[in-house]
Protein backbone atom coordinates (compact mmCIF):
# COMPACT_ATOMS: atom_id res chain seq x y z
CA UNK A 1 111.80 21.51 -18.61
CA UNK A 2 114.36 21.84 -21.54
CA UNK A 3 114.72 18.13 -21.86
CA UNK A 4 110.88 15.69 -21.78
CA UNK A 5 110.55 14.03 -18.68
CA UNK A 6 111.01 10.55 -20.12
CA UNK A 7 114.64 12.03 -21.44
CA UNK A 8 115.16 12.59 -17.57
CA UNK A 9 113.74 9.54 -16.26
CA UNK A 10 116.55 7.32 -18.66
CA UNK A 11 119.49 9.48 -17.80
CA UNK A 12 118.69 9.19 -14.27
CA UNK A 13 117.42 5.66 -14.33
CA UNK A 14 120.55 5.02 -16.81
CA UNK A 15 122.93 6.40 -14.14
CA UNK A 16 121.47 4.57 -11.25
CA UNK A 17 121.89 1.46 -12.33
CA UNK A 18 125.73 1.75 -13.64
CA UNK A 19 127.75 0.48 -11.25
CA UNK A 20 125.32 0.84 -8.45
CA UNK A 21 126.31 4.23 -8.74
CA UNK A 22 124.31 7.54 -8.83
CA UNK A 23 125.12 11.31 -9.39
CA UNK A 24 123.70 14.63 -8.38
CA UNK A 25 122.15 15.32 -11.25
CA UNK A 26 120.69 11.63 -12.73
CA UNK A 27 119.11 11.88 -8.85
CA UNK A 28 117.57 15.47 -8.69
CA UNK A 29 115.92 14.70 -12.36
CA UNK A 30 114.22 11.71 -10.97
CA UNK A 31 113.38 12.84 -7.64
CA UNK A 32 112.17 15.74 -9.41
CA UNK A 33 109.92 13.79 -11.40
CA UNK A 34 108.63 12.00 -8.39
CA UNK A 35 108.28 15.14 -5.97
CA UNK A 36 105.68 16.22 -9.16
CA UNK A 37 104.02 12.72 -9.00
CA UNK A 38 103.29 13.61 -5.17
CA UNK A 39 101.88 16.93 -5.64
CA UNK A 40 98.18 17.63 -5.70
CA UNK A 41 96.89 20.17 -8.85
CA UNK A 42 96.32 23.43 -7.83
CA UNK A 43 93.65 23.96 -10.62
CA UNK A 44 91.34 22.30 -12.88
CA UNK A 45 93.44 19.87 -14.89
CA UNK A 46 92.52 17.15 -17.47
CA UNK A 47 93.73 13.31 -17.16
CA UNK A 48 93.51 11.76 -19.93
CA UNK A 49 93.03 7.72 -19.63
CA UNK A 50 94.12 4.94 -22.07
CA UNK A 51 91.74 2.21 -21.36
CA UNK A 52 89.58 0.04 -22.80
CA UNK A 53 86.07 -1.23 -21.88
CA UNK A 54 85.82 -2.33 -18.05
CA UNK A 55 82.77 -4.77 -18.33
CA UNK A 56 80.02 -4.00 -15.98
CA UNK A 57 77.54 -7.28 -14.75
CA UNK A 58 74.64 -5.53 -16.77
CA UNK A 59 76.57 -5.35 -19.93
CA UNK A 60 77.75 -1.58 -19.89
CA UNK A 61 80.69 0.03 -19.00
CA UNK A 62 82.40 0.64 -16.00
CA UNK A 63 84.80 3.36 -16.97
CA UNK A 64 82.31 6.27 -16.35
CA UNK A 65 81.09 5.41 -12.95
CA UNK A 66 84.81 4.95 -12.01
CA UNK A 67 85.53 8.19 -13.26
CA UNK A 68 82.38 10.11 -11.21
CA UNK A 69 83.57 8.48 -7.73
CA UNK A 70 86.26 10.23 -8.92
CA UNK A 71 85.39 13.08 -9.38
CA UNK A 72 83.62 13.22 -6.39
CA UNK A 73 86.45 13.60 -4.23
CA UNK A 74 88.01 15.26 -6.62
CA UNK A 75 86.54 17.91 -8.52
CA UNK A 76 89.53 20.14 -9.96
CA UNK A 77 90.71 17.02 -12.15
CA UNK A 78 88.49 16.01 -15.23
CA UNK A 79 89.10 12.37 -16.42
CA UNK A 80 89.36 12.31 -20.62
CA UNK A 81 89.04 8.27 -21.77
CA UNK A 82 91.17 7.70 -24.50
CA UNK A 83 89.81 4.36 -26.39
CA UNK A 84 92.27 1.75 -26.40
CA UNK A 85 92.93 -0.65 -29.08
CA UNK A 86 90.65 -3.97 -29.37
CA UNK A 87 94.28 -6.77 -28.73
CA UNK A 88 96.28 -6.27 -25.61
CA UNK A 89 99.73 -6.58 -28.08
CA UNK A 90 97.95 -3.96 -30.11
CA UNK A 91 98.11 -1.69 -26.99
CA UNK A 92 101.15 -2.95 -26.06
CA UNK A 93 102.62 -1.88 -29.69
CA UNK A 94 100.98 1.69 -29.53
CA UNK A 95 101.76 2.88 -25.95
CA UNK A 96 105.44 1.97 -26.42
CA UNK A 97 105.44 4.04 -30.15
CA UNK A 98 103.36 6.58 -28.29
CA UNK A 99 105.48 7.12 -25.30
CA UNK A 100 108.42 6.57 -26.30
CA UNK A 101 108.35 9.36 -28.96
CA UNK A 102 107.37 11.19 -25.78
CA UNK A 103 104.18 12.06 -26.57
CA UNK A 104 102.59 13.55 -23.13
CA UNK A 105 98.93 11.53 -23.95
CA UNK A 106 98.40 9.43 -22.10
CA UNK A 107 98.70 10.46 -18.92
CA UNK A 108 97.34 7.38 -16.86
CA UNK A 109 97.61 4.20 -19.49
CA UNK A 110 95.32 0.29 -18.40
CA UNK A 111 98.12 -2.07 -19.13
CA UNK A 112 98.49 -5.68 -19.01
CA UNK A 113 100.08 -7.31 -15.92
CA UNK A 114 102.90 -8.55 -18.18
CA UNK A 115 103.92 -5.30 -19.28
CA UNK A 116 105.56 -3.83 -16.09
CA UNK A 117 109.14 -5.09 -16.64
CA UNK A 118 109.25 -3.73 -20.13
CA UNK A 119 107.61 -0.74 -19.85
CA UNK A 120 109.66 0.24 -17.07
CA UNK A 121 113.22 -0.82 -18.29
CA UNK A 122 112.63 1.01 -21.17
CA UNK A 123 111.29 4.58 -19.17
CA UNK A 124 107.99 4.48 -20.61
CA UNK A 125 106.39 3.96 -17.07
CA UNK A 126 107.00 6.17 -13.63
CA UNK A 127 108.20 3.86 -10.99
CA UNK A 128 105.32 4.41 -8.24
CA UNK A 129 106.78 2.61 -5.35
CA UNK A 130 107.92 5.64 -3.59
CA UNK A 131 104.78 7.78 -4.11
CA UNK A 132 103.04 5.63 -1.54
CA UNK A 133 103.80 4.30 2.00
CA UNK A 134 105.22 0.80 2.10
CA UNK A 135 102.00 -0.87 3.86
CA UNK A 136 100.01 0.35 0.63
CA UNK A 137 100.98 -2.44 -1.03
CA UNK A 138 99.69 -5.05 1.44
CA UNK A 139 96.20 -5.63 0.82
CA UNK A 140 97.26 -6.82 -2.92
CA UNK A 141 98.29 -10.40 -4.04
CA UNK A 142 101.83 -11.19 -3.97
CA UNK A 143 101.94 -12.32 -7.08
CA UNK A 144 100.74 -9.10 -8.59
CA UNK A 145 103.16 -7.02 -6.95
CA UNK A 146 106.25 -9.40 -8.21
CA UNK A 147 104.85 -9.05 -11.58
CA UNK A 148 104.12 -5.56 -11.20
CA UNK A 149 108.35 -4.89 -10.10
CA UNK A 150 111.82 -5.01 -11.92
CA UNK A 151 114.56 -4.33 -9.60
CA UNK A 152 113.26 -3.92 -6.43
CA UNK A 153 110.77 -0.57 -8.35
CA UNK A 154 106.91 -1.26 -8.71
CA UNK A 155 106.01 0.18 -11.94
CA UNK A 156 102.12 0.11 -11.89
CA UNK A 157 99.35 0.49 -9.50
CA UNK A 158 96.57 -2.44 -9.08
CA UNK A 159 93.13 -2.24 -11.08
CA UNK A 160 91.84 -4.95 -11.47
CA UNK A 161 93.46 -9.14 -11.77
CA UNK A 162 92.24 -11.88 -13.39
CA UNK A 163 92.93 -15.76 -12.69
CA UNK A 164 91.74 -19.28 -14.24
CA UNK A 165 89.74 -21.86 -12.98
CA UNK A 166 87.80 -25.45 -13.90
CA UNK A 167 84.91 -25.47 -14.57
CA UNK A 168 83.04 -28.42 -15.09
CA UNK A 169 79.66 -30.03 -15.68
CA UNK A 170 78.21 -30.97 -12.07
CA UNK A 171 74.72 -32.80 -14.54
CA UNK A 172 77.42 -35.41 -15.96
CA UNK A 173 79.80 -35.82 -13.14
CA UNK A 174 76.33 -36.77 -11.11
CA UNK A 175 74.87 -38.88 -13.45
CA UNK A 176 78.00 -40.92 -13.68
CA UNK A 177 78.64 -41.02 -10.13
CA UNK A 178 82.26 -39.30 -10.66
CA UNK A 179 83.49 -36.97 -7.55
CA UNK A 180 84.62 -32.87 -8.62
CA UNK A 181 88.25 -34.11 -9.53
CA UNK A 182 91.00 -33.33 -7.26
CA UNK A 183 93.57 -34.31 -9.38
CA UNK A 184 94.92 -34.20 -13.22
CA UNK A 185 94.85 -37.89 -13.50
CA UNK A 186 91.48 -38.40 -11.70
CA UNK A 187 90.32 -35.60 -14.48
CA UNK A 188 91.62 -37.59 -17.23
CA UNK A 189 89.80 -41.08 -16.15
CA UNK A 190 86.34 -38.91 -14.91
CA UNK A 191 86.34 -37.30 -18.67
CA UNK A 192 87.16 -40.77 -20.40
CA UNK A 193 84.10 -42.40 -18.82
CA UNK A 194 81.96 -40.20 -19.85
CA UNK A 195 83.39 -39.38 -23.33
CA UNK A 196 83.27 -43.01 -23.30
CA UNK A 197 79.12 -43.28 -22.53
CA UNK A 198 78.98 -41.43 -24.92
CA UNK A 199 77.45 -37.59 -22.99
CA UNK A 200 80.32 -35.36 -24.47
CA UNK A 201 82.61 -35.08 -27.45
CA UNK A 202 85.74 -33.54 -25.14
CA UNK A 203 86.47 -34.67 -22.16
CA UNK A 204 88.66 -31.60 -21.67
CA UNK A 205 89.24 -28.25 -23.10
CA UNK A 206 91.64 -25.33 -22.77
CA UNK A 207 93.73 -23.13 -25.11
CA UNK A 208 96.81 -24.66 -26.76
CA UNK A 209 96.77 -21.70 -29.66
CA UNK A 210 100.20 -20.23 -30.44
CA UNK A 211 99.69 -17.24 -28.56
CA UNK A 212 99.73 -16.02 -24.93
CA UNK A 213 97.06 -18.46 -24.14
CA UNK A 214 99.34 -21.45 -24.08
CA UNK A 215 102.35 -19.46 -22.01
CA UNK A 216 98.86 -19.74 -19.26
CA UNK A 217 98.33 -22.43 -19.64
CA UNK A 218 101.96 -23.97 -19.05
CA UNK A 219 103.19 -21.42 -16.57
CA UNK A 220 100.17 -23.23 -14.46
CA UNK A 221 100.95 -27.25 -14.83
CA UNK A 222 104.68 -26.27 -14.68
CA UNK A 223 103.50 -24.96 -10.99
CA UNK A 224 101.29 -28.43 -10.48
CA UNK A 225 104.43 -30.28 -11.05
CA UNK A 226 106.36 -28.01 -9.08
CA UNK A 227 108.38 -26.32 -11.60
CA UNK A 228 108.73 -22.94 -13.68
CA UNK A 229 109.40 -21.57 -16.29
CA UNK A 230 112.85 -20.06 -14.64
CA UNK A 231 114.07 -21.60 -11.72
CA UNK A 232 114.09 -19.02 -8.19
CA UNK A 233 117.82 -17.89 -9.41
CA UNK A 234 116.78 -17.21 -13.04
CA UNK A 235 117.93 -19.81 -14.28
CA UNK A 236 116.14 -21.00 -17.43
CA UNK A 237 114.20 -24.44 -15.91
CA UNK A 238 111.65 -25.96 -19.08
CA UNK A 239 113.84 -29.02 -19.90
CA UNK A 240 113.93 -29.91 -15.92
CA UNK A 241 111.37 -33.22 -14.76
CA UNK A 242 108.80 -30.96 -13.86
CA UNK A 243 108.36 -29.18 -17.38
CA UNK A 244 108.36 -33.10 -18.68
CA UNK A 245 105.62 -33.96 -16.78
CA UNK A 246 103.27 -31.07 -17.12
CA UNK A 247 103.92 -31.36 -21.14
CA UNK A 248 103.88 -34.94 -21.24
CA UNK A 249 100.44 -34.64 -19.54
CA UNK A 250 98.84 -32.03 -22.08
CA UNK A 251 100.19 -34.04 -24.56
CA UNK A 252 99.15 -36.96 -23.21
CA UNK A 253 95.43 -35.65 -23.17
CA UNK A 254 95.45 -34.83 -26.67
CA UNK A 255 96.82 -39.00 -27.84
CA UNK A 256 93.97 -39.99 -25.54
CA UNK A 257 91.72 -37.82 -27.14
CA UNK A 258 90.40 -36.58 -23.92
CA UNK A 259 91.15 -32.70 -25.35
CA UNK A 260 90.49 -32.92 -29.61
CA UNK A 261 93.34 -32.43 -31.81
CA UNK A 262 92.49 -29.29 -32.64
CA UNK A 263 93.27 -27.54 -29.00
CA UNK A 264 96.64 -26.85 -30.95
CA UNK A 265 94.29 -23.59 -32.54
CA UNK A 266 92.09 -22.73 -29.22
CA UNK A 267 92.24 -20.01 -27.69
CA UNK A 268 89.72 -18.59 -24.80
CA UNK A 269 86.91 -18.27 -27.17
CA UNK A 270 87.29 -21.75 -29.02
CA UNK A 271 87.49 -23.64 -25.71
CA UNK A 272 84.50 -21.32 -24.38
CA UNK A 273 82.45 -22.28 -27.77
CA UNK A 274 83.00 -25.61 -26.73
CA UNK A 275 81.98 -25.87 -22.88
CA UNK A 276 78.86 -23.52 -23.51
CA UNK A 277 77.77 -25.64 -26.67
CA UNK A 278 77.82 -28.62 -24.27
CA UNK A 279 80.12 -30.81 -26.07
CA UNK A 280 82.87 -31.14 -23.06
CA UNK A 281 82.83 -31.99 -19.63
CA UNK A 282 85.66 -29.57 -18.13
CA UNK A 283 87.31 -26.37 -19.27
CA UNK A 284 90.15 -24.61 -17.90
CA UNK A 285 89.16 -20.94 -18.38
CA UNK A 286 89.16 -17.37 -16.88
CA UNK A 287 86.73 -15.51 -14.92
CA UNK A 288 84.35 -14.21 -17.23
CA UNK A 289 83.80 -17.91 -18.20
CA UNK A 290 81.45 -18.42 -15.30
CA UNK A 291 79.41 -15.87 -17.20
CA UNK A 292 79.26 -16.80 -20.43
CA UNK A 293 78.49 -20.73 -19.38
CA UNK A 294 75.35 -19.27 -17.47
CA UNK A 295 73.98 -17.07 -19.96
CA UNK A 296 70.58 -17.46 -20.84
CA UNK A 297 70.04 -18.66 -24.09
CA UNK A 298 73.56 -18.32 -25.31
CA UNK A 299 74.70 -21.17 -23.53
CA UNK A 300 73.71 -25.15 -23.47
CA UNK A 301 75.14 -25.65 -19.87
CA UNK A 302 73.39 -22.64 -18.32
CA UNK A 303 72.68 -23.94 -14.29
CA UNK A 304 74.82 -26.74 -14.86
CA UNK A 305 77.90 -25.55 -14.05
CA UNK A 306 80.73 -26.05 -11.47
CA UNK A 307 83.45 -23.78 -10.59
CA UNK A 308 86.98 -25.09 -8.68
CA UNK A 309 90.21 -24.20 -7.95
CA UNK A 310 92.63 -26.35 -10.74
CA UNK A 311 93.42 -29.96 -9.57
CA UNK A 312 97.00 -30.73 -9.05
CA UNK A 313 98.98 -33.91 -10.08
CA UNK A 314 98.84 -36.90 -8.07
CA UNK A 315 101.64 -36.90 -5.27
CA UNK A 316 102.43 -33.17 -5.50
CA UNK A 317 101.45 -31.48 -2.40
CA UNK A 318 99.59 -28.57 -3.79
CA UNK A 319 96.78 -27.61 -6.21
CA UNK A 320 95.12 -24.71 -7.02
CA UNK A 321 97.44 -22.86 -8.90
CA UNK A 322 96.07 -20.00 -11.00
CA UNK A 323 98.20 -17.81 -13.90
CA UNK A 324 97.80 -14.09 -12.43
CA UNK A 325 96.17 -12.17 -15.23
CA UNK A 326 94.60 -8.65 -14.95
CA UNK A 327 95.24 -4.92 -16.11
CA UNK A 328 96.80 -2.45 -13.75
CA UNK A 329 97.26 1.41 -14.45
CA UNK A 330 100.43 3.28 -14.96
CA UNK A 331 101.76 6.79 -15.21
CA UNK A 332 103.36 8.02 -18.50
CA UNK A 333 106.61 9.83 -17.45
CA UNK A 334 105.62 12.62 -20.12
CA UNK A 335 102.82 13.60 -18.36
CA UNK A 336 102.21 17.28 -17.72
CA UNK A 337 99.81 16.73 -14.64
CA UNK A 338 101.28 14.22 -13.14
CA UNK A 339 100.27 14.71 -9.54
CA UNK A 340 96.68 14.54 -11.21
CA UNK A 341 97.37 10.83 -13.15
CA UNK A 342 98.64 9.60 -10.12
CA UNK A 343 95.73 10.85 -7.66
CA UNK A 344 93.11 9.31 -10.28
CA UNK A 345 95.70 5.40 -10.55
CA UNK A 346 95.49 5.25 -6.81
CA UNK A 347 92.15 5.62 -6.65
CA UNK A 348 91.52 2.88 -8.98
CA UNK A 349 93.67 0.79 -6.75
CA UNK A 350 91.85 1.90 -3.52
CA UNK A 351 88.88 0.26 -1.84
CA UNK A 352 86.27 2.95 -3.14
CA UNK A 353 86.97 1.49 -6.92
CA UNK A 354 87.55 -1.59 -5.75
CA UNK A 355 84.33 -2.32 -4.18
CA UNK A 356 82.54 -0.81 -7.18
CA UNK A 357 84.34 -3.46 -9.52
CA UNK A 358 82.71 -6.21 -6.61
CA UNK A 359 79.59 -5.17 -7.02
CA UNK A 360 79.15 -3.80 -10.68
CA UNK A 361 81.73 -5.58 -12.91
CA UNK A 362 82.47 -8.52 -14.64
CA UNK A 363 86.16 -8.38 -12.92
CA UNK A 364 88.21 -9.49 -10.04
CA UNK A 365 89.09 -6.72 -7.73
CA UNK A 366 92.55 -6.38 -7.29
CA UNK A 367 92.50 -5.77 -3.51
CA UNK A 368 92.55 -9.01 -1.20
CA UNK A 369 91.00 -7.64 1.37
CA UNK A 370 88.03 -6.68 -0.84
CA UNK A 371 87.43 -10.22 -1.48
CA UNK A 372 87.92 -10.87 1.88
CA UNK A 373 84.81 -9.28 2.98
CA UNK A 374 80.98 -10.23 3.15
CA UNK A 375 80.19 -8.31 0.25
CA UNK A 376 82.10 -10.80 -1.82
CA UNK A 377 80.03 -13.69 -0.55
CA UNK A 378 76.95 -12.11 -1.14
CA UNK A 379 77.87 -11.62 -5.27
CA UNK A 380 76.70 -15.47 -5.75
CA UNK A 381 79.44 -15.54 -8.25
CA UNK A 382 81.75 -18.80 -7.50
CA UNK A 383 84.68 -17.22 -9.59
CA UNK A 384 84.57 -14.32 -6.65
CA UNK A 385 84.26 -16.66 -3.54
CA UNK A 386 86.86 -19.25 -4.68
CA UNK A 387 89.71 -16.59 -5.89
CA UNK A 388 91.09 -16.63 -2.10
CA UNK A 389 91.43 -20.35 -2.66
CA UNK A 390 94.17 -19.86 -5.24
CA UNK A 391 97.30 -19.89 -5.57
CA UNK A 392 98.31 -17.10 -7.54
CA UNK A 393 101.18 -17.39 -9.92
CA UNK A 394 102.91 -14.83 -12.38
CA UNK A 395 104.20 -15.99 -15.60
CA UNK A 396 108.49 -15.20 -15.47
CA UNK A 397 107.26 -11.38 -16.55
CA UNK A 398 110.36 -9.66 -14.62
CA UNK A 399 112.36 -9.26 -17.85
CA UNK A 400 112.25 -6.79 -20.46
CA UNK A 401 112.40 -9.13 -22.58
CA UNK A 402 109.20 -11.06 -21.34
CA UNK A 403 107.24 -11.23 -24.81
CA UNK A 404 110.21 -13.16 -26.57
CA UNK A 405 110.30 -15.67 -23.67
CA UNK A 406 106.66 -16.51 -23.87
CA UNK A 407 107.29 -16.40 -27.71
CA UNK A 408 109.61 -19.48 -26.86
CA UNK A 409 107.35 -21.30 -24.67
CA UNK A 410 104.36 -21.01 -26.54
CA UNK A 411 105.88 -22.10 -29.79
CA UNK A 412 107.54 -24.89 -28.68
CA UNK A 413 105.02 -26.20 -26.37
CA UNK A 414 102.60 -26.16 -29.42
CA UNK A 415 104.69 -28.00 -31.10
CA UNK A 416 104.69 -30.78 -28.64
CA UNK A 417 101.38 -31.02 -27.63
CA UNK A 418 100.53 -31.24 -31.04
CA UNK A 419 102.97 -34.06 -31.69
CA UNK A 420 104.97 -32.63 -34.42
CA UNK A 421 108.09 -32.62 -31.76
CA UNK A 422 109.16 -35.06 -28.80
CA UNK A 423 108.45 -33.56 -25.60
CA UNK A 424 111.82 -33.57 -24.67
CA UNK A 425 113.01 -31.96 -27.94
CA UNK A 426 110.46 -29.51 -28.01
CA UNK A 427 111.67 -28.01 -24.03
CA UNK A 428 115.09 -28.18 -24.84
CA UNK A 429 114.46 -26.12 -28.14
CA UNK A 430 112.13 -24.11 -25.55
CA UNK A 431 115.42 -23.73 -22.96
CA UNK A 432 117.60 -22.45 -25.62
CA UNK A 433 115.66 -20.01 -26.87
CA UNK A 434 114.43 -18.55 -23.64
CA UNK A 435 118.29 -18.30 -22.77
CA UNK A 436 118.66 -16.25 -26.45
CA UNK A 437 115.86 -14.25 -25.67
CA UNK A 438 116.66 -13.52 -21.53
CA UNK A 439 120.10 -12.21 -23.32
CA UNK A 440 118.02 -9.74 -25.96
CA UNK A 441 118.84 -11.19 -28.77
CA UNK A 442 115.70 -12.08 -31.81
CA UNK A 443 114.21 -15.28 -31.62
């Protein structure tokens, strides 16, 4: 091709979306593109894979065993890992230099859930949608595949997901009599009584840090209360009476000193240090958190542990919201075998890979009906048999602009948790510059 396939991509993505409008030519060069996508190599080929370590149960990798199941079916197309950086925004930073200066490596690149809507307005990811029947998509969570879209185009194919849960201390909740909480405010009074007896420093822990952590942690109580970030229209919704009561609680936890003063700097590991050191009685974490609190020697709590859906508030008719994490695979438009990048992302996404991640890794399988089946039961892991439980629920990701609006929320939410701004000052600061930032303009 005279022009690089992302070039081709943006005119006809570019064209498409003007008016509603297509031409001949902004059609043929993506349907070109995509007629590629669907066809098989007729030789040996190399696909080269951004990712970074998929954590197996026994402490290894699971990239390699992905990569011979492969291989297995098919042999023509060699799978080259390309090491990814150690911070997802460090990733995030080199695959859009990368790509976007149309470099043809990667061909198949592990990307954070939140990344679809940027990576795709900007052509640095292959819309996929097509490429597959429709049903595909139906043994995946919901909320993956509205994270995974931006205009009606899915721009990534499912690897693996990730979600939070509470865990808790089942030794002090039964020495104090005090029932697996079912809601935030029967939380609060459980971890009070026995802050208060004196059997833990926190009562409660999770990540308040100025970073990603916190957007987590608020796209979640937002849901307790009922709320969201952006309201179903769009519509920019932190300053509404939900956002004030899911604030108002964090903040409430930290002037009660149920969660220290210092949550304003934890993230994942500093609320994990924490639980596992046995100074609190519940922590909101991910996944891998169930391993860490039983590890042998490295943890205080090991055997002592409860896992659980989240509580919701009092009076609200659900609970068991979870923020949808996870890393899902997509094709880089430059890609020179790209029939090849996609065979190797679907099989990630299919139940062959999938069942491997079950049974090997230290990772949720993307695919429902994975978790679904016996095998999942017979894991023993509670983070694997309760994920059906939740309710999964995508931070407001389907904007291009998605890392300056959880810029806004995190900053400001810090802020008020941490008492340096009234709640209600600190969401309508948070409102105004999610509208700025929904509109592309710098925060």
């Amino acid at each position: 091709m005279a022009l690089s396939r992302r070039t081709l991509l943006a005119s006809a993505g570019s064209i498409a979306m003007t008016a509603g409008l297509t031409t001949a030519c902004g059609t043929n060069d993506l349907d070109d593109l995509l007629v590629e996508a669907e066809r098989p190599p007729e030789g040996p080929v190399t696909v080269r894979w951004w990712a970074g370590k998929i954590p197996a149960r026994d402490g290894g990798d699971m990239r390699p065993a992905i990569i011979r199941a492969f291989r297995r079916k098919h042999p023509t197309i060699r799978v080259e890992i390309v090491k990814g950086l150690s911070t997802t925004d460090g990733n995030r930073v080199a695959l859009t230099t990368q790509i976007g200066g149309g470099s043809t490596t990667p061909d198949v690149y592990l990307g954070d859930t939140t990344w679809p809507a940027q990576f795709g307005a900007n052509y640095l990811a292959l819309p996929v949608d097509s490429l597959v029947p429709e049903s595909f998509w139906d043994p995946y969570p919901q909320a993956l595949m509205q994270a995974s879209s931006l205009k009606g185009k899915v721009y990534a194919f499912p690897c693996y997901t990730d979600a939070a849960y509470l865990f808790y201390r089942k030794d002090l909740l039964a020495k104090h009599g005090i029932p697996v909480p079912r809601t935030w405010e029967e939380l609060e009074r459980g971890a009070r009584r026995i802050q208060r007896a004196g059997d833990a420093d926190y009562g409660f822990v999770w990540q308040g840090s100025v970073s990603e952590s916190l957007t987590c942690v608020v796209t979640e109580f937002l849901a307790d209360a009922g709320g969201g970030v952006l309201d179903r229209s769009g519509r920019v919704a932190v300053a509404d009476e939900p956002a004030q009561r899911a604030v108002s609680y964090l903040r409430g936890l930290v002037d009660a000193g149920v969660t220290p003063s210092a949550v304003t700097t934890f993230a994942e590991q500093d609320a994990m240090d924490a639980f596992a050191g046995g100074r609190a009685v519940f922590l909101r974490n991910w996944a891998y958190a169930w391993g860490m609190s039983e590890a042998d020697g490295a943890s205080k709590v090991a055997g002592k542990v409860g896992v659980v859906p989240r509580p919701g508030f009092e009076g609200r008719p659900d609970s068991g919201y979870a923020c949808l994490g996870g890393w899902s695979n997509f094709i880089n438009p430059n890609s020179e075998n790209l029939g090849a990048a996609v065979a190797f992302a679907r099989f990630c996404a299919g139940e062959e890979a999938q069942m491997m991640l079950l049974r090997e890794a230290g990772v949720l399988p993307a695919m429902d009906t994975v978790l679904d089946g016996p095998a999942a039961a017979r894991t023993g892991d509670p983070t694997i048999t309760t994920t059906r439980r939740l309710k999964l629920v995508a931070r407001p990701v389907q904007t291009p602009y998605y890392p300056q609006v959880s810029k806004a929320v995190y900053t400001q939410v810090n802020s008020a948790i941490g008492g340096s701004e009234p709640v209600g000052g600190a969401l309508r600061a948070a409102r105004s510059d999610i509208t700025a930032a929904l509109e592309g303009k710098a925060l």
